[in-house]
Protein backbone atom coordinates (compact mmCIF):
# COMPACT_ATOMS: atom_id res chain seq x y z
CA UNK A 1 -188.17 -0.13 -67.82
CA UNK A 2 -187.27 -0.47 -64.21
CA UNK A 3 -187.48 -4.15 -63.64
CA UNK A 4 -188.70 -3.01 -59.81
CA UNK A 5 -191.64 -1.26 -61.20
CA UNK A 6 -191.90 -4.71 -63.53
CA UNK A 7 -192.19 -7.13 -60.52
CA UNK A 8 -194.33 -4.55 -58.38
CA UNK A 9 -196.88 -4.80 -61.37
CA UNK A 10 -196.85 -7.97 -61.69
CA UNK A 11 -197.11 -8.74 -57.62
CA UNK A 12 -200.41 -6.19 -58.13
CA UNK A 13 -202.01 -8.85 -61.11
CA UNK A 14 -201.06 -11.81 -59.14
CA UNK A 15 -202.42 -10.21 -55.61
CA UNK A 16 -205.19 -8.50 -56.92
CA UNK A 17 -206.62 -11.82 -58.62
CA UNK A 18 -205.86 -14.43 -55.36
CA UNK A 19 -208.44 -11.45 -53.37
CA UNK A 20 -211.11 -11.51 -56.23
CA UNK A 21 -211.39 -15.10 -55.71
CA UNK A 22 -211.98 -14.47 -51.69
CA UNK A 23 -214.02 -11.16 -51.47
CA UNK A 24 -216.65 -9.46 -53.19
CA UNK A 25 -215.27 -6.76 -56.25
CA UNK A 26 -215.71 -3.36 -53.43
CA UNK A 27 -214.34 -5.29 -50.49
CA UNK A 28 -211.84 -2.67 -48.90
CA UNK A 29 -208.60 -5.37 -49.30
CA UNK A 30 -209.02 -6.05 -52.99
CA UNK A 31 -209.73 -2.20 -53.59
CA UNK A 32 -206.43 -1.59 -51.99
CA UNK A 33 -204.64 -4.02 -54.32
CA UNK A 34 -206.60 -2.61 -57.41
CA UNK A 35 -205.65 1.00 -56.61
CA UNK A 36 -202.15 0.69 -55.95
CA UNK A 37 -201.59 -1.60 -59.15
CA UNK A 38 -203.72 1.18 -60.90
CA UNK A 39 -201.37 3.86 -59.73
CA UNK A 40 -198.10 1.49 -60.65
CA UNK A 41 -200.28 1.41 -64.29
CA UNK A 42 -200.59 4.70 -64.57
CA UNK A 43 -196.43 4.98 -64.29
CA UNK A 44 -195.67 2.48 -66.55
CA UNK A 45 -197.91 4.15 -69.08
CA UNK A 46 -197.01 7.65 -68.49
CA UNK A 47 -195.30 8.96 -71.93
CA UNK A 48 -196.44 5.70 -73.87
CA UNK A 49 -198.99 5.06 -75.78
CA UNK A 50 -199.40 1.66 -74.60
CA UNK A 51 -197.82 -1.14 -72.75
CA UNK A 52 -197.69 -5.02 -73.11
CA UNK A 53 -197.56 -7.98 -71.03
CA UNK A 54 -197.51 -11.39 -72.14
CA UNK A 55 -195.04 -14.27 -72.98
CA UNK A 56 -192.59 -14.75 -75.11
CA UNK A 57 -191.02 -17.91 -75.76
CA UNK A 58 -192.93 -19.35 -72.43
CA UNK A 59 -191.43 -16.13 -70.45
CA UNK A 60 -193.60 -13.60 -69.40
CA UNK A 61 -192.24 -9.79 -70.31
CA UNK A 62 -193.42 -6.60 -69.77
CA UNK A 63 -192.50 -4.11 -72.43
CA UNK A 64 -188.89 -4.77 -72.38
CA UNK A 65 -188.81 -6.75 -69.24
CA UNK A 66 -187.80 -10.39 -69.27
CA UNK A 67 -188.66 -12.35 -66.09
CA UNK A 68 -185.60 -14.66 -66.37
CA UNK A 69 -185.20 -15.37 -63.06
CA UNK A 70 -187.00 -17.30 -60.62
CA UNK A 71 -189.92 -15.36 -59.15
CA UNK A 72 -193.13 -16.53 -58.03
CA UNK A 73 -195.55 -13.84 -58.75
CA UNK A 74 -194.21 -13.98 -62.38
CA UNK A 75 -194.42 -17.58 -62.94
CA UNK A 76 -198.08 -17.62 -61.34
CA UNK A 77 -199.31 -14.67 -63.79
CA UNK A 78 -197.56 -16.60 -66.92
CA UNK A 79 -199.56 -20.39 -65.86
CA UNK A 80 -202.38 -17.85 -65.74
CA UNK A 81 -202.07 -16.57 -69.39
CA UNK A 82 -201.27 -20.23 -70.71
CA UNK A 83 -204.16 -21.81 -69.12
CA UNK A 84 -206.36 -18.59 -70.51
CA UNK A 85 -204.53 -19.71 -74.02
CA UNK A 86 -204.13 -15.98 -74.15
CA UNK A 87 -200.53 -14.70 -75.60
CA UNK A 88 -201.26 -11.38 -73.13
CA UNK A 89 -202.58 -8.23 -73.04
CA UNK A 90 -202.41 -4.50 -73.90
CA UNK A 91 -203.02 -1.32 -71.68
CA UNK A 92 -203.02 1.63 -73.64
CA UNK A 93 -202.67 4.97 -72.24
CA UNK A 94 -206.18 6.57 -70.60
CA UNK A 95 -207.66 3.47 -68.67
CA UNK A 96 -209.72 3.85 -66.26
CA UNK A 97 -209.73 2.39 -63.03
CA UNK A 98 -212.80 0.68 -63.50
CA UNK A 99 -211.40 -1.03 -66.81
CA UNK A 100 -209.00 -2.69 -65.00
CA UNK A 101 -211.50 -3.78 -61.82
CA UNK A 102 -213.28 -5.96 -65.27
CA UNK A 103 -210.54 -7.01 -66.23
CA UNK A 104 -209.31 -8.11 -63.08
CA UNK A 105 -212.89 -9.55 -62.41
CA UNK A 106 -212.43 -11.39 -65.90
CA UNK A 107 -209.12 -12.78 -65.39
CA UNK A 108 -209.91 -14.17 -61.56
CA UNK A 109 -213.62 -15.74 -62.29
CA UNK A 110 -212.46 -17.31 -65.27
CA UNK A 111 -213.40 -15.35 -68.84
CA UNK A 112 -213.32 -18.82 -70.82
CA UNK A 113 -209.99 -19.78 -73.09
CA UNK A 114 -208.75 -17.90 -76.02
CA UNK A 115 -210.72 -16.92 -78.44
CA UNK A 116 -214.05 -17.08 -75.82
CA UNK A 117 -211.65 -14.83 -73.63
CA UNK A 118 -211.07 -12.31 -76.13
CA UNK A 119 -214.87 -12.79 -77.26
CA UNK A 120 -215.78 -12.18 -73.72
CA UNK A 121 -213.37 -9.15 -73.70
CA UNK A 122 -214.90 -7.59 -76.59
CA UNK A 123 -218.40 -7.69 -75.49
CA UNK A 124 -217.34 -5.91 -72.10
CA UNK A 125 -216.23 -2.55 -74.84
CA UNK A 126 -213.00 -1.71 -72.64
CA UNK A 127 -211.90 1.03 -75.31
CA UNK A 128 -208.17 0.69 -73.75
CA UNK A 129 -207.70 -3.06 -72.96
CA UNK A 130 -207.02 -5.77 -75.71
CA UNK A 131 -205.58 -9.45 -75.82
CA UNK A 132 -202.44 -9.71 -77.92
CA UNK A 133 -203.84 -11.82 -80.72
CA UNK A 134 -201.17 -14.49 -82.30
CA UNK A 135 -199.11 -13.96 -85.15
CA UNK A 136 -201.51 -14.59 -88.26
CA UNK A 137 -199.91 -16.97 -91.18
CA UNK A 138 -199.40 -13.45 -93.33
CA UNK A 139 -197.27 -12.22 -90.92
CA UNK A 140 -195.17 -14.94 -91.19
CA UNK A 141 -194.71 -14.22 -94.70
CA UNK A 142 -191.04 -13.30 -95.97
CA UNK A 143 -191.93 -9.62 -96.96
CA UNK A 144 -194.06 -9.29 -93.27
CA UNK A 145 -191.20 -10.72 -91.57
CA UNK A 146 -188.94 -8.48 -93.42
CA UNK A 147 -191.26 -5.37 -92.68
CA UNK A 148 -191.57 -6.07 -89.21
CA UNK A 149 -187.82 -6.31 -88.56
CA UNK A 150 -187.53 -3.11 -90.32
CA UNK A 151 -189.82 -1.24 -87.76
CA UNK A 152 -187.67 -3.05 -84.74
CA UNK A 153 -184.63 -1.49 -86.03
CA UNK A 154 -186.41 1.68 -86.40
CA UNK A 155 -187.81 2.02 -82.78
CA UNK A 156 -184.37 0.43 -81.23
CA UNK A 157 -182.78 2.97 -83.19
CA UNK A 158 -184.97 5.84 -82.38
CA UNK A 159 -184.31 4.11 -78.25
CA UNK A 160 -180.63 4.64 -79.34
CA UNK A 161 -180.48 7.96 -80.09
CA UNK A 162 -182.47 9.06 -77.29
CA UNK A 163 -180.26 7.65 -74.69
CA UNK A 164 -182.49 4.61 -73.65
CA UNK A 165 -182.08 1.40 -73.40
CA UNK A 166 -184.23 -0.23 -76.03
CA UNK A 167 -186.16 -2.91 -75.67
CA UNK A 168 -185.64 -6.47 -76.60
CA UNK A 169 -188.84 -8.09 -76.78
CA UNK A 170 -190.25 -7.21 -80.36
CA UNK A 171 -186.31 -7.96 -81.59
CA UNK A 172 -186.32 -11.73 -79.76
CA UNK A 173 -189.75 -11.81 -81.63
CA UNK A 174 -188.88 -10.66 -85.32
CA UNK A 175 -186.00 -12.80 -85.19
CA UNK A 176 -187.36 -15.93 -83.90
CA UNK A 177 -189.90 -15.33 -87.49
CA UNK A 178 -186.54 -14.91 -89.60
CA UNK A 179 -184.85 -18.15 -88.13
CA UNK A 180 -188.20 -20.28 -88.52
CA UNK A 181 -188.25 -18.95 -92.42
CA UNK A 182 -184.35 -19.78 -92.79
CA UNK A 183 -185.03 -23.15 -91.73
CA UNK A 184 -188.26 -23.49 -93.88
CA UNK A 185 -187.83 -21.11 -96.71
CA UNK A 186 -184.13 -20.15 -96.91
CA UNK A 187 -183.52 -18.35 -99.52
CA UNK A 188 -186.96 -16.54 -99.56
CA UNK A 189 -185.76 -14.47 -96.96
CA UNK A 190 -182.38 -13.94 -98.28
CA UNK A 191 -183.68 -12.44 -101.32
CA UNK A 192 -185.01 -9.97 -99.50
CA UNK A 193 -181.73 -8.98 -98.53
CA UNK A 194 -181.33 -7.20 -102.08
CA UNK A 195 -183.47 -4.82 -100.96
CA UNK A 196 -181.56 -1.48 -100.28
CA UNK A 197 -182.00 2.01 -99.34
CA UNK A 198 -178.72 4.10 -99.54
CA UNK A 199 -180.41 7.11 -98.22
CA UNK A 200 -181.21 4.89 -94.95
CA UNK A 201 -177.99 2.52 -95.09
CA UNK A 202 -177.12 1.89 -91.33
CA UNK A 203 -180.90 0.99 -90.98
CA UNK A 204 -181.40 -1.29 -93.36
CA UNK A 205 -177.95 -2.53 -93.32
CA UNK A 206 -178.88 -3.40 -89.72
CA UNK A 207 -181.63 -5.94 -90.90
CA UNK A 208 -179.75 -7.38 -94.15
CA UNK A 209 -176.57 -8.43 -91.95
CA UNK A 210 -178.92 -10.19 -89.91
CA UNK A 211 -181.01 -11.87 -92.60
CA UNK A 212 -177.97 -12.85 -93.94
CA UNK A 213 -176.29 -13.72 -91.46
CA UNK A 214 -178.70 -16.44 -90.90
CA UNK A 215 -178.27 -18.30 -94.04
CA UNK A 216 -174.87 -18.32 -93.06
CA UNK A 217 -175.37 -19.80 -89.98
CA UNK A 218 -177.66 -22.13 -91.59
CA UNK A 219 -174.77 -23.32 -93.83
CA UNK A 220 -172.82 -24.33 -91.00
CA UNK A 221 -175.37 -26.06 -89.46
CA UNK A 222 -176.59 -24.24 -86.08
CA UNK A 223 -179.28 -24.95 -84.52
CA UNK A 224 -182.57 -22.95 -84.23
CA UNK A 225 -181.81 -21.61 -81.15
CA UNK A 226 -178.26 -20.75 -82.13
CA UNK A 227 -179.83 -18.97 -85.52
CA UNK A 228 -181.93 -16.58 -82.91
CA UNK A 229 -178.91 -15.74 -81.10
CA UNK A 230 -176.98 -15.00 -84.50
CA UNK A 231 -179.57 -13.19 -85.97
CA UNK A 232 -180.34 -10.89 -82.56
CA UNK A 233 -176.52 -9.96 -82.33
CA UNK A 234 -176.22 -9.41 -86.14
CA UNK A 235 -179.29 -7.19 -86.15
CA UNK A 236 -177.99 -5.16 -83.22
CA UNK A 237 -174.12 -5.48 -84.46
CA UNK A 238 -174.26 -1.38 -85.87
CA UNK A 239 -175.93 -0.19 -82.66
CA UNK A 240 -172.80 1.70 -81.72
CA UNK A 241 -172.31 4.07 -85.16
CA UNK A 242 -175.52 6.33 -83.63
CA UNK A 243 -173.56 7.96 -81.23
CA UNK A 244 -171.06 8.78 -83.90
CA UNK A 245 -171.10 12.06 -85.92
CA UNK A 246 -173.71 11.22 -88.74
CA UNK A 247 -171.71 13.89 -90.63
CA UNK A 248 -168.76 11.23 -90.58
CA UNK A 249 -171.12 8.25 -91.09
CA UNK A 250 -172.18 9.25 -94.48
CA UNK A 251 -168.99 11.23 -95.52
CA UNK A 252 -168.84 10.44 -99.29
CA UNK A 253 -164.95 10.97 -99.74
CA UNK A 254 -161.85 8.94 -97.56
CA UNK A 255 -162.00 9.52 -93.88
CA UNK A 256 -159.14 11.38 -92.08
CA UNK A 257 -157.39 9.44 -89.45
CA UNK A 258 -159.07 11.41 -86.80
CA UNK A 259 -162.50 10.30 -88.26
CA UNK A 260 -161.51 6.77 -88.56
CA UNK A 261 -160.60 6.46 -85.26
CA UNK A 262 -163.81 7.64 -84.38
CA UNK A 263 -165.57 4.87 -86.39
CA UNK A 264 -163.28 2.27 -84.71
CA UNK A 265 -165.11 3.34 -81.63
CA UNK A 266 -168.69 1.45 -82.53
CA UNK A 267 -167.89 -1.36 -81.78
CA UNK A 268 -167.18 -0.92 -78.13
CA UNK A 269 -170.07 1.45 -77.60
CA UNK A 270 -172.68 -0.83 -79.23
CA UNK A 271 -171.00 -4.09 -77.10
CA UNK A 272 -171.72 -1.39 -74.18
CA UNK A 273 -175.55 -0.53 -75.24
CA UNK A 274 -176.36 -3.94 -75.36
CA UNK A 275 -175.27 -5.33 -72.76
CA UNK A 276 -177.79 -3.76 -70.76
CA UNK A 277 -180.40 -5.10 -72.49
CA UNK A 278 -182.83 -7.89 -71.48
CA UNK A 279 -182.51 -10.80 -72.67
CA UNK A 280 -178.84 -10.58 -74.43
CA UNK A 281 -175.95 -13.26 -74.29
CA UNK A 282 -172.31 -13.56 -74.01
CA UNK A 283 -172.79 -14.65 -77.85
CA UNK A 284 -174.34 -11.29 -78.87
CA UNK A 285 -172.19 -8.93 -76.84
CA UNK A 286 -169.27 -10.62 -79.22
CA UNK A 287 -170.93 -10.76 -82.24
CA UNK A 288 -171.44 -6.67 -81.64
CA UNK A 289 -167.59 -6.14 -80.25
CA UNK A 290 -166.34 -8.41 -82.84
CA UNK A 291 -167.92 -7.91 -86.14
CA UNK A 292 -164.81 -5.99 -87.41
CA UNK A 293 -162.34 -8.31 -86.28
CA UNK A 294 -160.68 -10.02 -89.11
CA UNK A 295 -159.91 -13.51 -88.92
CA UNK A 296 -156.04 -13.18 -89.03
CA UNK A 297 -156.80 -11.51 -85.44
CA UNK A 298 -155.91 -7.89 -87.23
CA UNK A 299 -159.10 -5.14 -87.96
CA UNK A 300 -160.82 -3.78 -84.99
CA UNK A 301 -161.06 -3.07 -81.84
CA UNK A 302 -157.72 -3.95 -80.13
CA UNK A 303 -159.13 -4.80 -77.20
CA UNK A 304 -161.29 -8.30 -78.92
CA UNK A 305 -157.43 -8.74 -80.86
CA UNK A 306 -156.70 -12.09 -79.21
CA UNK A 307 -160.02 -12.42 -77.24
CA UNK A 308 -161.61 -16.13 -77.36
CA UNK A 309 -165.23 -14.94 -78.94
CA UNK A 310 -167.88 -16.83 -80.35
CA UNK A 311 -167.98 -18.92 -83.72
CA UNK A 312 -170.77 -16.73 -84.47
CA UNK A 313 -168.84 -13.57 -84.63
CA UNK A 314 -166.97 -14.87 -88.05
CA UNK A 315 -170.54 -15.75 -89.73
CA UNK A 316 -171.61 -12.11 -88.69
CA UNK A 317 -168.51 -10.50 -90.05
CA UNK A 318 -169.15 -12.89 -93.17
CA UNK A 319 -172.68 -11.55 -93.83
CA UNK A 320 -171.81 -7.92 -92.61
CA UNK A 321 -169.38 -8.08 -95.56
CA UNK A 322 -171.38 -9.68 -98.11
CA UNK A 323 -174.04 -7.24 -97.64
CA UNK A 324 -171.66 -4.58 -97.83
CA UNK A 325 -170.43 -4.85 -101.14
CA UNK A 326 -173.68 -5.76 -102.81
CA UNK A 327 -174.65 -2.02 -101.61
CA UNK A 328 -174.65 0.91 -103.87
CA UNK A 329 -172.57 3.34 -102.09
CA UNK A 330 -171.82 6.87 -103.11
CA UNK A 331 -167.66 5.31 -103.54
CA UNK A 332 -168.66 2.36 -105.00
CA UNK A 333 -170.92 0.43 -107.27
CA UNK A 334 -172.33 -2.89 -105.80
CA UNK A 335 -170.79 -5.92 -106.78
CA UNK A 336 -173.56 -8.50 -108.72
CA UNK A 337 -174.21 -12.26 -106.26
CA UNK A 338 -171.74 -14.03 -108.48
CA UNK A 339 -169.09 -11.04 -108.10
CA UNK A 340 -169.57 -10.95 -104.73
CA UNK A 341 -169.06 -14.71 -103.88
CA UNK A 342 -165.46 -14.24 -105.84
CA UNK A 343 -164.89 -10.98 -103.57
CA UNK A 344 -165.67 -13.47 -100.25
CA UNK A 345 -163.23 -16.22 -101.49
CA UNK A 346 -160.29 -13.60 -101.99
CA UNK A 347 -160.86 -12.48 -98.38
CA UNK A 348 -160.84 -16.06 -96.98
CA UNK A 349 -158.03 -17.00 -94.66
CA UNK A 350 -157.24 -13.18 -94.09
CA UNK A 351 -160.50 -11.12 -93.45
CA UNK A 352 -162.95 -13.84 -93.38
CA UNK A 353 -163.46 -17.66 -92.10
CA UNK A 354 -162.11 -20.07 -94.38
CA UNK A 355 -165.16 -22.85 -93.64
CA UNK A 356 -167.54 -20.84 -93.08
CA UNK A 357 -167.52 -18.55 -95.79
CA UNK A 358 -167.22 -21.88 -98.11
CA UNK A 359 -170.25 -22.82 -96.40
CA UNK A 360 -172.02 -19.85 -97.35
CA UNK A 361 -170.77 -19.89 -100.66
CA UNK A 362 -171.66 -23.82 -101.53
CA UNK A 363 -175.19 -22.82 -100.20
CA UNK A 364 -176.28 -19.64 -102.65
CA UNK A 365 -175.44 -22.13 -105.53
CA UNK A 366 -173.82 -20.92 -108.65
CA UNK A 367 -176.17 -18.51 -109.48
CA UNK A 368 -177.14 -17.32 -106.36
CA UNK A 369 -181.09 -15.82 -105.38
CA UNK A 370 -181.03 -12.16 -106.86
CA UNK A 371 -178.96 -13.32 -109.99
CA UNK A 372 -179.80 -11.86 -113.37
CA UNK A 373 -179.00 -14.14 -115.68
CA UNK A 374 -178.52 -14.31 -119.72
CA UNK A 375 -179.58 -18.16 -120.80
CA UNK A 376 -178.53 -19.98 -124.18
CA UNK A 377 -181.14 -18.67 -126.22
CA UNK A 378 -180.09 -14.86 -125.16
CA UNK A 379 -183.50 -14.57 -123.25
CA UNK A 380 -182.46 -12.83 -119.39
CA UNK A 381 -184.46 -13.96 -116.17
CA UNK A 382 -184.00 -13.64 -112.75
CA UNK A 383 -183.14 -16.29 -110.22
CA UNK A 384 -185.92 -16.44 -107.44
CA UNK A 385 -185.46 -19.68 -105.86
CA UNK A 386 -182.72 -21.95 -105.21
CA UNK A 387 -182.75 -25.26 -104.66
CA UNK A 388 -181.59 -26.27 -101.00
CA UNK A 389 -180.38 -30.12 -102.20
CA UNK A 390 -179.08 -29.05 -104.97
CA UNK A 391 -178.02 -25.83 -105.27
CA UNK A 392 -177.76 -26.03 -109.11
CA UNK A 393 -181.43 -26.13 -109.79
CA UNK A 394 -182.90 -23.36 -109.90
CA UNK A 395 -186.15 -21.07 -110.41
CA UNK A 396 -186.23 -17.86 -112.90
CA UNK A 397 -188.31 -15.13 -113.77
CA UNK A 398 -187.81 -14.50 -117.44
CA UNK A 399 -187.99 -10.84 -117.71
CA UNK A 400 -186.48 -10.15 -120.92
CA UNK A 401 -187.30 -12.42 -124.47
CA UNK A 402 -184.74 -13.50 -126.95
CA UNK A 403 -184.97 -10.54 -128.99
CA UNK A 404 -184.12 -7.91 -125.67
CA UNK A 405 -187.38 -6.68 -125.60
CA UNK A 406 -188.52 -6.26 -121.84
CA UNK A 407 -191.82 -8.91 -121.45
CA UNK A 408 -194.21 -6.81 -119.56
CA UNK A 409 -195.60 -9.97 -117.41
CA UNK A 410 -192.76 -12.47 -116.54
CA UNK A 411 -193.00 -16.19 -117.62
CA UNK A 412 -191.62 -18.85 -115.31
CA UNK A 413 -189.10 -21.06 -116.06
CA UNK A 414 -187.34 -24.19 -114.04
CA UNK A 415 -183.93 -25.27 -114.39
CA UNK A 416 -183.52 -28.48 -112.87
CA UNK A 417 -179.68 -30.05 -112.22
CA UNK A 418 -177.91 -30.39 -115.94
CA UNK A 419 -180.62 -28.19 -117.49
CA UNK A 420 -179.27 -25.55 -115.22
CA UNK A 421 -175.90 -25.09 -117.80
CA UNK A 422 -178.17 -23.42 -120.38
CA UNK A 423 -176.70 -20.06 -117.67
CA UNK A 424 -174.33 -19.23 -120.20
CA UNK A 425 -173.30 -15.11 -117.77
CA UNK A 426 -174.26 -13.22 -115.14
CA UNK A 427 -176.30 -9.82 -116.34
CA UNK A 428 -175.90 -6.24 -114.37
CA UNK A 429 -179.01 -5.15 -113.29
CA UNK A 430 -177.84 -1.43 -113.54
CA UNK A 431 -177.29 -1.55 -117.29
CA UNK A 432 -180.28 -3.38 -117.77
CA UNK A 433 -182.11 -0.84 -115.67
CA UNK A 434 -183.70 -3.78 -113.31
CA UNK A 435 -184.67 -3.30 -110.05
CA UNK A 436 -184.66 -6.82 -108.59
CA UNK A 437 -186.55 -6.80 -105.61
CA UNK A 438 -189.48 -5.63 -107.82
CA UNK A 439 -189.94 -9.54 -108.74
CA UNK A 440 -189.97 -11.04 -105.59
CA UNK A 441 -193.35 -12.04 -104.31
């Protein structure tokens, strides 16, 4: 969006409103105001369906407009929606102009506070106006929050291909869910992270990293803040493989040197796409340049070899790895939790950070969420929950009984500290024929 067309808008709500409360609705200066921010409407909406203004974190955006900086017309429209206790609004394509003179009318002469606002709204029957309603407690669910950052990948992606800039605001959004569930619910969201789609591997990839990249970050003890910024870089870290060949993307067999020089590329171009978006820091821009820098300083590209970036990089190139070889693959099958952690520990010092990936490691526990497990008494459950104190205790979803016969409702069972040593191995899913998202509420 063209942030000039952004602040003209907004100029148009603020001005628009200050005349309501002077003159009548028809008085010639307000229905100059009201047609020219009609006809600046009308722009913003032309090839979308709909548009969006509200705030986000306390900052009022406009489809993928932050107002960052200082600007009085912005700050005055953003008091306006908090004292309305209104998260914003939606325009969708085909509004009239005298849908916006009610709304405009409703908005200056005061339409009551939040849910007598939308009430209010609702009774007037705009067919193309709507407040934003707030996040319901579903949709802060692990599998909602996991949905949802699917479909921002998706539509960033989409952005992407078609040379735009994509937008940052539903991304900030999604991700500010996933950190608030890492801090809460840790390894809820984690065990989402299983879930995998080789036919769509960039894509989902995309939203793993980040998801797991989180509960790395969480291991080494960022902040909530600093988990946003993680988990917005590590969700954007692949932007730059779309404007590779897709043919050399998915190529099943070893890459020529030609090709892999082509793949060394993405890093650079993603740093590039998104560092013109809104709302992006120094932190992300390195977490996207540097995800395949290894921590001896070799890897790629030769231009971050040496560079000073962020701590966060490491964690993302941590997670991006994890998730990588837990990931069916058409050259490789995907390593089990437990294999994995043994796969992270080899690469410490070398590919990955030492601390940090023993950070990560103490946190899954032994048996780490997504485990299959064989206990004592030969019956096989899954692990679903770990505990955060201790790490040893853990939750399981017995799915098969002592005899190997596959229990067609799973029992619970807890494993609590000592009790946890009746684990006697770690099971493969594949040759038990388990498909372990399946089990995860």
């Amino acid at each position: 969006m063209v942030p000039e067309l952004a602040r003209k808008v907004v100029q148009g709500f603020t001005g628009a409103i200050k005349g309501l409360r002077l003159y009548p609705l028809r008085h010639p200066a307000v229905e100059r105001q009201i047609l020219s921010l009609y006809e600046d409407l009308c722009v913003l909406l032309r090839g979308r369906d709909h548009i969006r203004l509200g705030l986000l974190e306390g900052t009022l955006f406009i489809e993928d407009h932050l107002f960052t900086e200082s600007a009085p017309a912005a700050e005055e429209f953003g008091q306006l929606l908090k004292t309305l206790e209104i998260e914003g609004l939606e325009l969708r394509f085909g509004m009239a102009e005298d849908e916006l003179r009610t709304l405009l009318s409703l908005l200056g002469n005061g339409g009551g506070k939040g849910k007598a606002f939308e009430n209010n709204l609702a009774k007037l029957k705009l067919s193309h106006i709507s407040v934003i309603k707030p996040e319901e407690e579903e949709d802060k669910q692990p599998r909602q929050v996991y949905g949802r950052a699917l479909k921002v990948v998706d539509t960033i992606f989409q952005d992407v291909r078609l040379g735009k800039i994509p937008s940052s605001a539903e991304a900030l959004s999604v991700v500010k869910s996933m950190a608030e569930l890492t801090l809460s619910e840790p390894h809820a969201l984690f065990a989402l992270s299983m879930l995998k789609d080789y036919d769509n591997y960039t894509f989902t990839h995309s939203v793993n990293v980040s998801v797991i990249a989180l509960a790395v970050g969480r291991s080494c003890g960022l902040t909530e803040e600093q988990l946003r910024i993680l988990g917005f870089g590590s969700l954007l870290h692949d932007l730059g493989k779309l404007k590779i060949d897709v043919g050399i993307i998915t190529k099943p067999g070893r890459l020529t040197e030609e090709e892999f020089e082509e793949i060394k590329r993405h890093p650079r171009t993603g740093a590039d796409i998104v560092a013109g978006m809104e709302g992006v820091t120094p932190e992300v821009i390195d977490i996207v340049l540097g995800h395949h820098l290894r921590y001896d300083q070799s890897g790629y590209p030769a231009e971050a070899s040496g560079k000073k970036l962020s701590p966060m990089t490491s964690m993302a190139s941590i997670a991006d790895t994890y998730d990588a070889i837990t990931t069916l693959r058409s050259y490789q099958r995907p390593m089990t939790p437990r294999t994995a952690i043994g796969r992270l520990r080899e690469l410490t010092g070398t590919v990955l950070h030492p601390q940090f990936t023993e950070n990560f490691i103490a946190s899954l526990g032994t048996y780490p969420v997504g485990s299959l497990v064989r206990l004592d008494s030969n019956e096989i459950g899954l692990v679903v929950w770990v505990d955060t104190r201790d790490p040893d205790s853990v939750r399981l979803k017995i799915l098969f009984d002592e005899d190997g016969e596959r229990l067609s409702e799973p029992s619970r069972l807890t494993l609590l500290g000592k009790k946890a040593h009746r684990i006697v191995a770690e099971v493969d899913p594949f040759v038990k024929g388990v498909n372990i998202t399946d089990y995860f509420d």
